[in-house]
Structures are given as structure tokens and as C-alpha cells.
N, C-alpha and C. Protein backbone atom coordinates (compact mmCIF):
# COMPACT_ATOMS: atom_id res chain seq x y z
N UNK A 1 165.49 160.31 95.12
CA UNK A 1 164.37 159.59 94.51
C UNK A 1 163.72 158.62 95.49
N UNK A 2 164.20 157.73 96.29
CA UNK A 2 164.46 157.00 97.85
C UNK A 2 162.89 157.82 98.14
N UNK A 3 163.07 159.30 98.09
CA UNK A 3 162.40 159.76 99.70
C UNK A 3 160.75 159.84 98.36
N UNK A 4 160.92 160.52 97.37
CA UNK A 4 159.82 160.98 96.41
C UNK A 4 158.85 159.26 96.18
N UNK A 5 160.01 158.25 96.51
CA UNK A 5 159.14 157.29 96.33
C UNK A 5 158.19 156.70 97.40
N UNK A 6 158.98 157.04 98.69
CA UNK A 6 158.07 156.78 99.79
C UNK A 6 157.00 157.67 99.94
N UNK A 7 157.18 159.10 99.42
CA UNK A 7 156.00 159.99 99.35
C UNK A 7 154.74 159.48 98.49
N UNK A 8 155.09 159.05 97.66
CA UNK A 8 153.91 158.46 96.42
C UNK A 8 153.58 157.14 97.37
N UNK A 9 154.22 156.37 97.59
CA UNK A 9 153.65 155.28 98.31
C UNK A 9 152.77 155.44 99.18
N UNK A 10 153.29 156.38 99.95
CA UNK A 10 152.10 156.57 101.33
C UNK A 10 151.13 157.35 100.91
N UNK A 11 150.97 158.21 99.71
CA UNK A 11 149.91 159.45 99.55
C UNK A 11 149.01 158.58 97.94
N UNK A 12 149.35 157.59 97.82
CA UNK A 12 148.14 157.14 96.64
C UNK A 12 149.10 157.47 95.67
N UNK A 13 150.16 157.45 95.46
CA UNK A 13 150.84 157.60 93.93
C UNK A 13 151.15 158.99 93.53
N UNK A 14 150.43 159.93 94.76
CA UNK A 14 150.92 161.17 94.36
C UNK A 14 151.57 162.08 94.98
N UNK A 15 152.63 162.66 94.17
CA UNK A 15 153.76 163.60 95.01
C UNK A 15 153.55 165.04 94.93
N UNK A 16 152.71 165.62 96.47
CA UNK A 16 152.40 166.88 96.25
C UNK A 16 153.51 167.99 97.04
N UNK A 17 153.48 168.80 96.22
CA UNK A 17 154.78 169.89 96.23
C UNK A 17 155.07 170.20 98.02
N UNK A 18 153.73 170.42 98.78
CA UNK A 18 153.95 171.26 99.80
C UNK A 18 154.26 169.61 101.03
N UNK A 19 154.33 168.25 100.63
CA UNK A 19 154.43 167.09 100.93
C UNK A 19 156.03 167.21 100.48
N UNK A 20 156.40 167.58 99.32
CA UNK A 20 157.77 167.34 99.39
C UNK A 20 158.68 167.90 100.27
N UNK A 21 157.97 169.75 100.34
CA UNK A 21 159.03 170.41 100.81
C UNK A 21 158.81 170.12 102.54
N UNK A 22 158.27 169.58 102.97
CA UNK A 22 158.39 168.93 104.34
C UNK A 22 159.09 167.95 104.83
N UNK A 23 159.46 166.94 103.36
CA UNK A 23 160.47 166.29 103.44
C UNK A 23 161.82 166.44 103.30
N UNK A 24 161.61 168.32 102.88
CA UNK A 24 163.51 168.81 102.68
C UNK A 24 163.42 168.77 101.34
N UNK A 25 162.81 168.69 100.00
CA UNK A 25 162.70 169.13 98.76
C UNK A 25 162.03 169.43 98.32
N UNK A 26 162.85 170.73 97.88
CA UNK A 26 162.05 172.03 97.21
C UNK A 26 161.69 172.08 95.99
N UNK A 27 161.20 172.91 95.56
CA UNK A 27 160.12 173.27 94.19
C UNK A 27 161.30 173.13 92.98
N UNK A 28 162.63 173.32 93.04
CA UNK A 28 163.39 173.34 92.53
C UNK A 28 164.14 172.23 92.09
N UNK A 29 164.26 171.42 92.98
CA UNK A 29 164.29 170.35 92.35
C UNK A 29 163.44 169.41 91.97
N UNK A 30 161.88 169.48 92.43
CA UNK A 30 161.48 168.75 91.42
C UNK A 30 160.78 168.94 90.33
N UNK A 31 161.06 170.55 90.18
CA UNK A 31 161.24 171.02 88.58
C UNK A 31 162.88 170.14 87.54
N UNK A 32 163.55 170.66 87.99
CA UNK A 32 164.95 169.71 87.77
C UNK A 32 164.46 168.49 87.20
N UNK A 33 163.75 167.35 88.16
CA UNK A 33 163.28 165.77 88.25
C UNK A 33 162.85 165.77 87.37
N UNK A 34 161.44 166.92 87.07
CA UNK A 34 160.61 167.13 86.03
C UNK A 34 160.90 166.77 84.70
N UNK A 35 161.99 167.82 84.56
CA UNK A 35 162.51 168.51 83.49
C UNK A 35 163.93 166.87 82.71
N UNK A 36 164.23 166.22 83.63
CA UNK A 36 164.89 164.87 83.68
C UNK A 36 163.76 163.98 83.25
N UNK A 37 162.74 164.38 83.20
CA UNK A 37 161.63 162.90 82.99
C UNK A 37 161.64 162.00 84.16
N UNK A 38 162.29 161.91 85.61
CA UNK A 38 162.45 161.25 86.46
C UNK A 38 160.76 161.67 87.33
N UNK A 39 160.17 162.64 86.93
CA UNK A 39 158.95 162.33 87.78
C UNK A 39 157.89 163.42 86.91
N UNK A 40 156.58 163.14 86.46
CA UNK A 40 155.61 164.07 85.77
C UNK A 40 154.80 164.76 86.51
N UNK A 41 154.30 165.62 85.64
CA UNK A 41 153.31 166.87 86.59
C UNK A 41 151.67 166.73 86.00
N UNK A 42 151.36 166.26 86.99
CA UNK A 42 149.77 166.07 86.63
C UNK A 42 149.16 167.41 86.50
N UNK A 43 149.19 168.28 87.89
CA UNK A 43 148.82 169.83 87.68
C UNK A 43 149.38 170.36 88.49
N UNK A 44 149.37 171.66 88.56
CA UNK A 44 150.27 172.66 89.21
C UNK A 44 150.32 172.04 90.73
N UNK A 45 151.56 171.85 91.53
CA UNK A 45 151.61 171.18 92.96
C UNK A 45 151.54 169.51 92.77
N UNK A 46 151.31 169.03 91.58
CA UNK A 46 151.08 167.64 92.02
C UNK A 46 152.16 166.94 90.83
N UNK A 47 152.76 166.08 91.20
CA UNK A 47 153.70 164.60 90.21
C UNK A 47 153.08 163.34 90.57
N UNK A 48 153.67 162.65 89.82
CA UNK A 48 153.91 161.25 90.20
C UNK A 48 155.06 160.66 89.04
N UNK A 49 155.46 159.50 90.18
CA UNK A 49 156.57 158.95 89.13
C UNK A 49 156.43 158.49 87.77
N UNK A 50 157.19 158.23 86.99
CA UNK A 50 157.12 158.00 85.47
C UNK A 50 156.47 156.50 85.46
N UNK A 51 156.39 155.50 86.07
CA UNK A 51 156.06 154.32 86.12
C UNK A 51 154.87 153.98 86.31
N UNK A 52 153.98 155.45 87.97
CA UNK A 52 152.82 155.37 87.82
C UNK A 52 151.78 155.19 87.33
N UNK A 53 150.63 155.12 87.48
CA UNK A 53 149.52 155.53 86.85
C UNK A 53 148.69 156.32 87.70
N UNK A 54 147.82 157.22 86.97
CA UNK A 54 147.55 158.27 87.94
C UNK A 54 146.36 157.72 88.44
N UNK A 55 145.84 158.43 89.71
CA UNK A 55 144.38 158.14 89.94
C UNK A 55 143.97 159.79 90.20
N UNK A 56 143.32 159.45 88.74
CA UNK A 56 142.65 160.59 88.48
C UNK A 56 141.93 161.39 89.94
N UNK A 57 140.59 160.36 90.09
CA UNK A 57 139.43 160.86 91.26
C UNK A 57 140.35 161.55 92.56
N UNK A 58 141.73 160.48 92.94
CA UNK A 58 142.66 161.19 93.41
C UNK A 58 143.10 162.58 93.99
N UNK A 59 143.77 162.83 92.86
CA UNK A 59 144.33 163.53 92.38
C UNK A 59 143.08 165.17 92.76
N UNK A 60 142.26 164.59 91.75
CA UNK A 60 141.20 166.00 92.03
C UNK A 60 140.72 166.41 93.05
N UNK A 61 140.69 165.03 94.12
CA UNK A 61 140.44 165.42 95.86
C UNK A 61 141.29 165.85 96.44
N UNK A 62 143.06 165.81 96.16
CA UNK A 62 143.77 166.55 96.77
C UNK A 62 143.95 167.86 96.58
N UNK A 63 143.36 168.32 95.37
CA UNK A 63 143.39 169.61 95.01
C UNK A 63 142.87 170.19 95.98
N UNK A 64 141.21 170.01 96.59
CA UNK A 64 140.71 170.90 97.33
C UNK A 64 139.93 169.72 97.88
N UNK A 65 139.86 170.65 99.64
CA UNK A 65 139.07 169.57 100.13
C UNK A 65 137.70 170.37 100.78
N UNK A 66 137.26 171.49 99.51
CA UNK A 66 135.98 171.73 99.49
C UNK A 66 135.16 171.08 98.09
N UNK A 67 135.48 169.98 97.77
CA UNK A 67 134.82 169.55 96.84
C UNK A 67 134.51 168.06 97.13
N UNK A 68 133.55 167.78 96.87
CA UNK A 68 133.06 165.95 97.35
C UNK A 68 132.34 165.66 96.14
N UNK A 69 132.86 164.91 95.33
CA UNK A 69 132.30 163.64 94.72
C UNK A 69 130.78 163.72 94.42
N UNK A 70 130.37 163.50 93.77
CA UNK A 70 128.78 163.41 93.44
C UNK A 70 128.05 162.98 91.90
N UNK A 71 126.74 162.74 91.72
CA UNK A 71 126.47 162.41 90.56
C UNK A 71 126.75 161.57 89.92
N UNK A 72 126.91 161.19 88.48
CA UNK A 72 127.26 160.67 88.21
C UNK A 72 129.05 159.71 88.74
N UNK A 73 129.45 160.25 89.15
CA UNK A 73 130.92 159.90 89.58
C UNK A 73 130.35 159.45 90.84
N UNK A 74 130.05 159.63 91.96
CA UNK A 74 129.48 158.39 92.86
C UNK A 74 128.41 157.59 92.29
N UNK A 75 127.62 157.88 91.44
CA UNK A 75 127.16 156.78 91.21
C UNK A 75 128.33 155.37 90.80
N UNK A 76 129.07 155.60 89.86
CA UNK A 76 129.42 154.48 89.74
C UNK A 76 130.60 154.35 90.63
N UNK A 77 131.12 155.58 91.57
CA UNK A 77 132.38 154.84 92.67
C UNK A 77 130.98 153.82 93.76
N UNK A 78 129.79 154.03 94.06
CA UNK A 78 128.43 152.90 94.65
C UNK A 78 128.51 151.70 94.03
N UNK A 79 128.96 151.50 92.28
CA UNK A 79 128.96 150.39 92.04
C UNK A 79 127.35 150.53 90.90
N UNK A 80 126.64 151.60 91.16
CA UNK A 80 125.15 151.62 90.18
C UNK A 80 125.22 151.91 89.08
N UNK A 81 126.40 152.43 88.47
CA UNK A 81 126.75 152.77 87.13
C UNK A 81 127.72 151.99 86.65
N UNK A 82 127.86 151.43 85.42
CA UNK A 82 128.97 150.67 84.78
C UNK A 82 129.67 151.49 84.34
N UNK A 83 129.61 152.44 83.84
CA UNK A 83 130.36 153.37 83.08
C UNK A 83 130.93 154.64 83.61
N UNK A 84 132.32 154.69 83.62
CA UNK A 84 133.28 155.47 83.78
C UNK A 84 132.64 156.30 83.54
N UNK A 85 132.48 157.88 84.07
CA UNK A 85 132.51 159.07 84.01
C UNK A 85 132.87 159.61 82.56
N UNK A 86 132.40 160.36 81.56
CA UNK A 86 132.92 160.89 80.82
C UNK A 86 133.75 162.18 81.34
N UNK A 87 133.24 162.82 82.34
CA UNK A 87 133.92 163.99 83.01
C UNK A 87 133.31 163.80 84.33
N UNK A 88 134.04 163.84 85.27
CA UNK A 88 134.07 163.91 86.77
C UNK A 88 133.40 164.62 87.15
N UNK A 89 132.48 164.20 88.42
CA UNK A 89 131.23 165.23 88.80
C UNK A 89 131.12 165.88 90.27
N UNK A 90 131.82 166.94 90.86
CA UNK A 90 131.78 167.33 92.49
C UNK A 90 131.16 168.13 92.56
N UNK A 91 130.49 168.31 93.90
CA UNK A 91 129.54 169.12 94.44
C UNK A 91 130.54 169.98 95.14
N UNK A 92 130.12 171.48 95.18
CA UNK A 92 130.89 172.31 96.30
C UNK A 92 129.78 172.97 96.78
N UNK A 93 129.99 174.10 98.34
CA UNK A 93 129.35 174.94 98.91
C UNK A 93 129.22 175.94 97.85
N UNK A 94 128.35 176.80 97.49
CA UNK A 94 127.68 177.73 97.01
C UNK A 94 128.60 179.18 96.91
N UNK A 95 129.60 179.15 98.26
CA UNK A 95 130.00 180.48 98.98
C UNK A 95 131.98 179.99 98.31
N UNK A 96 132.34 178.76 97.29
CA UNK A 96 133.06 178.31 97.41
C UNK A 96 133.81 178.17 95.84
N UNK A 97 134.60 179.10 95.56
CA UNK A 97 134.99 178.34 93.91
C UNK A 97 136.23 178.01 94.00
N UNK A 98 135.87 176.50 93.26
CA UNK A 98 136.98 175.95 92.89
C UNK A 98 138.11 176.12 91.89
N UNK A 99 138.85 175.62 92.06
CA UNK A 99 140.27 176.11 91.60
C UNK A 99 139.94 176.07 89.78
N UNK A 100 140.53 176.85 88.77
CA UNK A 100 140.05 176.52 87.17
C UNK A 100 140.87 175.03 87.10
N UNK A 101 141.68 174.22 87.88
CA UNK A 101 142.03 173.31 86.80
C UNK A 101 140.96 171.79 87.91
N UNK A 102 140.19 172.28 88.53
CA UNK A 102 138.83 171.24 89.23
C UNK A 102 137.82 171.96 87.78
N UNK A 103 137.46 172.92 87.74
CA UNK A 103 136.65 173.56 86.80
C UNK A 103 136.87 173.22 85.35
N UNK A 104 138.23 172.76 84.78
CA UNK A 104 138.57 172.35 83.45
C UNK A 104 138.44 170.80 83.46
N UNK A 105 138.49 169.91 84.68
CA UNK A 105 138.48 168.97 84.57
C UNK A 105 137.30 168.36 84.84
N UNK A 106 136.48 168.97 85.88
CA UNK A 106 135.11 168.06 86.34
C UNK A 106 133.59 169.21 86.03
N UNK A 107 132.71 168.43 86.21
CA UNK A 107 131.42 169.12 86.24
C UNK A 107 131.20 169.81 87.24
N UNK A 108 130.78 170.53 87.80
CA UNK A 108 130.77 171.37 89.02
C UNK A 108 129.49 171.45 89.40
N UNK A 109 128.68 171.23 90.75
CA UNK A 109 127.29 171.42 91.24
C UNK A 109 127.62 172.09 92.31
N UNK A 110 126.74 172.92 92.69
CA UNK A 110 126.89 173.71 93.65
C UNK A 110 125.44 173.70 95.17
N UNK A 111 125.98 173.74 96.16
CA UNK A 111 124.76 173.39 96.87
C UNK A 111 125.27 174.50 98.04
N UNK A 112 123.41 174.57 98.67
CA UNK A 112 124.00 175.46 100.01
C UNK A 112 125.13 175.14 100.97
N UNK A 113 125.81 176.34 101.60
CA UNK A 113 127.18 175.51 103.07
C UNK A 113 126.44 174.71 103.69
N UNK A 114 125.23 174.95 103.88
CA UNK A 114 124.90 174.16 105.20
C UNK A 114 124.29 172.77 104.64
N UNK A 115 124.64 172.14 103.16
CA UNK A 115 123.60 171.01 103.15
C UNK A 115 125.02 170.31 102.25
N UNK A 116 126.17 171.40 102.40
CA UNK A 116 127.41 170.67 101.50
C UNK A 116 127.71 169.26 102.40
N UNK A 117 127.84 168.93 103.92
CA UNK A 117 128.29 167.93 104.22
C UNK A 117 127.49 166.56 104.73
N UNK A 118 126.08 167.03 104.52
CA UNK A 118 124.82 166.14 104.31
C UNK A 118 125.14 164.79 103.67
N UNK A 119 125.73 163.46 104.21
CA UNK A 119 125.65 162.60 103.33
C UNK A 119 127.42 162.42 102.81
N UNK A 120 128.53 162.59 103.33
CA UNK A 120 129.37 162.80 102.77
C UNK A 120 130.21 160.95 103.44
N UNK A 121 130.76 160.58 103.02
CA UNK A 121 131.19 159.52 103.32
C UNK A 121 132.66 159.13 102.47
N UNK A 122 133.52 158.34 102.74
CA UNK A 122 134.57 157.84 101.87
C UNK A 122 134.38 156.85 101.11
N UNK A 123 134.95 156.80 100.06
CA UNK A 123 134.92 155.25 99.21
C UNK A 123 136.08 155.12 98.58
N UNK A 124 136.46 154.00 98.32
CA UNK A 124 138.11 153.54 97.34
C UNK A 124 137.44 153.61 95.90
N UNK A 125 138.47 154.42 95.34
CA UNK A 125 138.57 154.73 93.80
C UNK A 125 138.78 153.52 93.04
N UNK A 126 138.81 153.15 92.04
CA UNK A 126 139.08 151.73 91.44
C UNK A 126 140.64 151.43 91.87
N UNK A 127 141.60 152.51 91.91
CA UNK A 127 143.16 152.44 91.94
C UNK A 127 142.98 152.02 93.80
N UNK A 128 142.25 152.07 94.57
CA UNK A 128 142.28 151.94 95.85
C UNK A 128 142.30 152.80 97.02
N UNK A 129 142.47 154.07 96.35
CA UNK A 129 142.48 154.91 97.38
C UNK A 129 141.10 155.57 98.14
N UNK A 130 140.97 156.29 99.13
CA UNK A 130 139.62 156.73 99.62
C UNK A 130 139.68 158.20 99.20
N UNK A 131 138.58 158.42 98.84
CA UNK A 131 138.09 159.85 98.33
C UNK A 131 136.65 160.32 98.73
N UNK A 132 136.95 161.89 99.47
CA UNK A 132 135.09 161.70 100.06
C UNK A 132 134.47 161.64 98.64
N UNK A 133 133.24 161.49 98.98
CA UNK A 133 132.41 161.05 98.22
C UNK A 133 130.82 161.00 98.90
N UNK A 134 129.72 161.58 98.41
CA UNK A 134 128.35 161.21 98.71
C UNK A 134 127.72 160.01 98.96
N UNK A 135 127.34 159.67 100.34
CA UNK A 135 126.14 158.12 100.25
C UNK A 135 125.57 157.87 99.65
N UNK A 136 125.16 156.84 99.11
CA UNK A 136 124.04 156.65 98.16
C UNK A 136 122.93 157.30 98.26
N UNK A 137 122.43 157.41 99.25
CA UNK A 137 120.47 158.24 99.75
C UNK A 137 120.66 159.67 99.21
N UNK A 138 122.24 160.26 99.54
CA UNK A 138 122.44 161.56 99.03
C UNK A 138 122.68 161.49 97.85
N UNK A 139 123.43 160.79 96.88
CA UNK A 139 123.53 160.59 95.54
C UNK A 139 122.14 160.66 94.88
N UNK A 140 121.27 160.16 95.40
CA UNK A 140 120.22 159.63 94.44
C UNK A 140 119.47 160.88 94.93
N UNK A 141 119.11 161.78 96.01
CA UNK A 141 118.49 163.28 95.74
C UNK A 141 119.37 164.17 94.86
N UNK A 142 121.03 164.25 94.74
CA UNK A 142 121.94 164.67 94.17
C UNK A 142 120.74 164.56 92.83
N UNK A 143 120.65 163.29 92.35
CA UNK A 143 120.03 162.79 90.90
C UNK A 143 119.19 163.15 90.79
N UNK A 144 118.23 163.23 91.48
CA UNK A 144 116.78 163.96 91.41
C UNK A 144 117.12 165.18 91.29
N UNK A 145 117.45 165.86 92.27
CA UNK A 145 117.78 167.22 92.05
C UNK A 145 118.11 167.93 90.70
N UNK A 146 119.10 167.17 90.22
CA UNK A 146 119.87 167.69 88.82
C UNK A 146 119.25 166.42 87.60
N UNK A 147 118.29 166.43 87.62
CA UNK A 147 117.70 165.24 86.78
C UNK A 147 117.08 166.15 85.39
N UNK A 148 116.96 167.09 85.18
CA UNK A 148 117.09 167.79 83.72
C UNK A 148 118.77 167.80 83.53
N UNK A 149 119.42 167.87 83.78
CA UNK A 149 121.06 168.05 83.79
C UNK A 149 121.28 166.99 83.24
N UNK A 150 121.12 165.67 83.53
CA UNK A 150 121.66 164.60 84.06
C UNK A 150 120.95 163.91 82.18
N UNK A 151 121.39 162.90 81.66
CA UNK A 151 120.78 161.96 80.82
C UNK A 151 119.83 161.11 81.25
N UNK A 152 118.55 160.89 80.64
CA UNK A 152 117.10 160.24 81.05
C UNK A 152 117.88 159.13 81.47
N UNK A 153 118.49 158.30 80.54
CA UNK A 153 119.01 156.94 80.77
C UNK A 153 119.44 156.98 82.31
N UNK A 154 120.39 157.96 82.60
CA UNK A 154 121.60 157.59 83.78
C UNK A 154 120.61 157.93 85.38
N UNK A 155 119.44 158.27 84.87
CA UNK A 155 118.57 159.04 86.31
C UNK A 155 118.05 158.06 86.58
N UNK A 156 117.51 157.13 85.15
CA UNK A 156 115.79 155.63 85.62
C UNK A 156 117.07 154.86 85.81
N UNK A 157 118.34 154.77 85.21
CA UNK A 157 119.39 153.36 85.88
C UNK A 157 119.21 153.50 86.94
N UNK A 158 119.56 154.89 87.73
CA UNK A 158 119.86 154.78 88.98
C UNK A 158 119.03 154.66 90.13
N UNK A 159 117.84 154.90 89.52
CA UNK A 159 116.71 155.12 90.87
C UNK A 159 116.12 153.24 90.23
N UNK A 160 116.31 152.61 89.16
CA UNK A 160 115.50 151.53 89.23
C UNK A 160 116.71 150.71 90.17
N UNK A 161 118.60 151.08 90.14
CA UNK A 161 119.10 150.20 90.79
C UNK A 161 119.00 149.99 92.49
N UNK A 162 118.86 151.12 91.88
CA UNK A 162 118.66 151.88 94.40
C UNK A 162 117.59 150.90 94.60
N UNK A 163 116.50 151.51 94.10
CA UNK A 163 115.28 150.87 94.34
C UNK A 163 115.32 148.99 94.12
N UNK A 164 116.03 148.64 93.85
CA UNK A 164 116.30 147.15 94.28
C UNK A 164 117.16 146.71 94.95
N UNK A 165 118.33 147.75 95.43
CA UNK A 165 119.43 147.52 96.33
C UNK A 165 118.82 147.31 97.79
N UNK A 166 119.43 146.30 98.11
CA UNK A 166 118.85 145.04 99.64
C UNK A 166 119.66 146.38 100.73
N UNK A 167 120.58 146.84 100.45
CA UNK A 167 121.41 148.03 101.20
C UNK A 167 120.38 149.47 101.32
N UNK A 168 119.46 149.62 100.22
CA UNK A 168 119.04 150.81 100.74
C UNK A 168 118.46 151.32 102.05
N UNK A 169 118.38 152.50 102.23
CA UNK A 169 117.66 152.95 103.74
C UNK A 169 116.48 154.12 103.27
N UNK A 170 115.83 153.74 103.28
CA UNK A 170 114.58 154.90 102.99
C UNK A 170 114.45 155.77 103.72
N UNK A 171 114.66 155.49 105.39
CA UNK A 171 114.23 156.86 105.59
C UNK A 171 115.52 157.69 106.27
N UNK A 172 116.68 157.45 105.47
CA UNK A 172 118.04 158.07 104.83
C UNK A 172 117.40 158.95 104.38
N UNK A 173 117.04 158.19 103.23
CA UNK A 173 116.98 158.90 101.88
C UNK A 173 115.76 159.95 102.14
N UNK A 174 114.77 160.06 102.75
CA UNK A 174 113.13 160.33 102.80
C UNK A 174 114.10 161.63 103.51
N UNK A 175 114.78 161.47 104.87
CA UNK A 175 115.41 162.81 105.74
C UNK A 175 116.90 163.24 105.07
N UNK A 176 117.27 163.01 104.06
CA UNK A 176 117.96 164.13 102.83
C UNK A 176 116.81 164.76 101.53
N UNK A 177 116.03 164.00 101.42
CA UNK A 177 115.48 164.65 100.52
C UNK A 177 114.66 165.51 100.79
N UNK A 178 113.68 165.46 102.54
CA UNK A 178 113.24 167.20 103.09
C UNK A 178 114.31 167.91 102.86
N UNK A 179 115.46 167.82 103.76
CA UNK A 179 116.68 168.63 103.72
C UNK A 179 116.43 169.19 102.73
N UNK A 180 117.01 168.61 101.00
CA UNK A 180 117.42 169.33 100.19
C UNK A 180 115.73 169.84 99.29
N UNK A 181 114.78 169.43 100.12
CA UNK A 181 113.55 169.89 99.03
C UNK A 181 113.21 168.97 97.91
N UNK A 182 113.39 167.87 97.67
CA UNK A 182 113.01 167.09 97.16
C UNK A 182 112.20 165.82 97.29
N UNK A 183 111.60 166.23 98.38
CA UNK A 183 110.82 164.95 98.49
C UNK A 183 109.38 164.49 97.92
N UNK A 184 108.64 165.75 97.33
CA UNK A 184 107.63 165.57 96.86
C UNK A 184 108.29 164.32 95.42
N UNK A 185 108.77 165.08 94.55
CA UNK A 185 109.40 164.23 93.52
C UNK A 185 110.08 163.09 93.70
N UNK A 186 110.95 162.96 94.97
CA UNK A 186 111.07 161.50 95.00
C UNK A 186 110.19 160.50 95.35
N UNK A 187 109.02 161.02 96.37
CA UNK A 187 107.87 160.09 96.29
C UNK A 187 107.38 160.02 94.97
N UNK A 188 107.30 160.84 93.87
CA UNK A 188 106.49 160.65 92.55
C UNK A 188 107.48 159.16 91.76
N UNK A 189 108.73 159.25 92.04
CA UNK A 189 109.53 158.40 91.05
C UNK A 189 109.19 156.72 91.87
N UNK A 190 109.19 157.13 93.75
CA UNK A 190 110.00 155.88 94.02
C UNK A 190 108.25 155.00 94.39
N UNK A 191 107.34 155.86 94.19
CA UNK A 191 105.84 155.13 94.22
C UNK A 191 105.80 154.22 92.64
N UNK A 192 106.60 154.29 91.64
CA UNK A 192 106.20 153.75 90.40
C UNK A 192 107.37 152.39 90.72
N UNK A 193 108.38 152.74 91.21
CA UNK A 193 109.55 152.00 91.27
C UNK A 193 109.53 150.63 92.69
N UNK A 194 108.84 151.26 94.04
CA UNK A 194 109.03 150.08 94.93
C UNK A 194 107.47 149.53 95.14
């Protein structure tokens, strides 16, 4: 238990299977652990101890690390949204599917390979850990982009908060939004807004 605890310590609270067996324990025993209540199974390959608490955003980035954060869920890991995620929101490459239990748990957007790492950056989850995640300039074409998708409310929060954030960079944002084809429309929103 000694070694499963230093594993969670150093990895964000979570104990992943192919992390254990590098440490010399196998699938077998921490089915055993499991099965003892001495450690739980978040999803297939992943525990954490009984004491933990999980971090969700976590958790779903170790699953695959073709999926980054986006939408609503960077909006508020930026700090522009107050409100927790009702369901978790990642962007993947187009050419790329994610695993069914990323697919049962989060919203899924899909973008071309070549515009998946446009904008990709780290941020600490509320629990503390870093998870990629989209820049803001890319978040907010993310929003435009998927802005029939998205709730009226959560699109004007976010473009009226950008649009007063002392941090923004316009012409970030102006050279992702050629990239992704959105720039006619973000000039339509951000001419009413700055």
C-alpha cells in the first residue's frame, strides 16, 4: 500500500494500472485491493485510494492524450464561467476516436489534425493538477464555432467576459480565428462588444 500511495501522490491522486505494473504490481493484485475496498476503480486502468477524491478533469486526460479540454470546460478552468460543467467538453482530431468511457462521460468536438494543437496550453484543475487545455483566443473561436451547440447565455457570458479581460490578445485571437474560418463572425460579435 507504501508504494500505491506514492503512486497517487506523484500522479494527481491517481493509480494507473500500466504505472503500477512498473512498480512490480500487477493487475492482480489490485483487483484483490479492489475487491478489499483498500483502493476504487474510477474506469477501466485507473484507482485511487478510498480516502481520495477524484479529479475528475484528471482522470479523463489520462485516459487519452488525444483529447484537450475545450468549451465550455475551459471556459471555466480560464476562470470566465462560474459554473461547473454539467458534462465535460474535449476537442479531438477528426481522424481520432475516443475511447466509449471519454464518449460516456464528456461532450466530444471534433476538429481537423492539423488545427487540433492550435492554442493548446496547460492549466490546474480546481484539485491542482495540470491538464492540457485550450487558450483563451482558442476557446472563444472554439465558442464561436460551436455557438448553435452551445446555450445563448454561456456564448454572450463569454465573449462579453473576454472582451473586458485586461489579458486578452486580439491578434491571438484574429490569427486562430483565420485558421479555423471564423473570423468574419467574430468581427460581427466583437464590433458590438469592444
Amino acid at each position: 500500500m507504501t508504494e500505491l500511495s506514492a503512486i497517487a501522490k506523484t500522479h494527481g491522486g491517481i493509480i494507473e494500472t500500466k504505472i503500477a505494473a512498473q512498480r512490480g504490481i500487477s493487475k492482480a493484485v489490485l483487483y484483490k485491493l479492489c475487491k478489499e475496498n483498500r483502493i476504487h476503480r474510477i474506469v477501466k486502468g485507473q484507482y485511487i485510494l478510498p480516502d481520495d477524491i477524484q479529479d475528475e478533469l484528471l482522470a479523463i486526460s489520462n485516459r487519452s492524450n488525444k483529447v484537450i479540454f475545450s468549451h465550455e470546460t475551459a471556459l471555466y478552468l480560464h476562470g470566465i464561467s462560474d459554473r461547473t460543467p454539467f458534462e465535460h467538453t474535449v476537442t479531438a482530431p477528426s481522424d481520432c476516436i475516443p475511447s466509449a468511457a471519454i464518449k460516456s462521460e464528456c461532450k466530444v468536438y471534433y476538429i481537423k489534425p492539423e488545427l487540433f494543437e492550435l492554442g493548446k496550453t496547460m492549466l490546474k484543475t480546481p484539485a491542482g493538477n495540470e491538464v492540457p487545455t485550450y487558450d483563451l483566443e482558442r476557446t472563444i473561436c472554439d465558442v464561436i464555432r460551436s455557438r448553435n451547440k452551445l446555450g445563448t447565455e454561456t456564448f454572450h457570458a463569454a465573449l462579453k467576459l473576454y472582451a473586458a479581460d485586461p489579458q486578452k490578445d486580439l491578434n491571438k485571437l484574429n490569427f486562430y480565428a483565420k485558421q479555423m474560418r471564423v473570423a468574419n463572425v467574430l468581427r460581427q460579435y466583437l464590433e458590438v462588444l469592444l
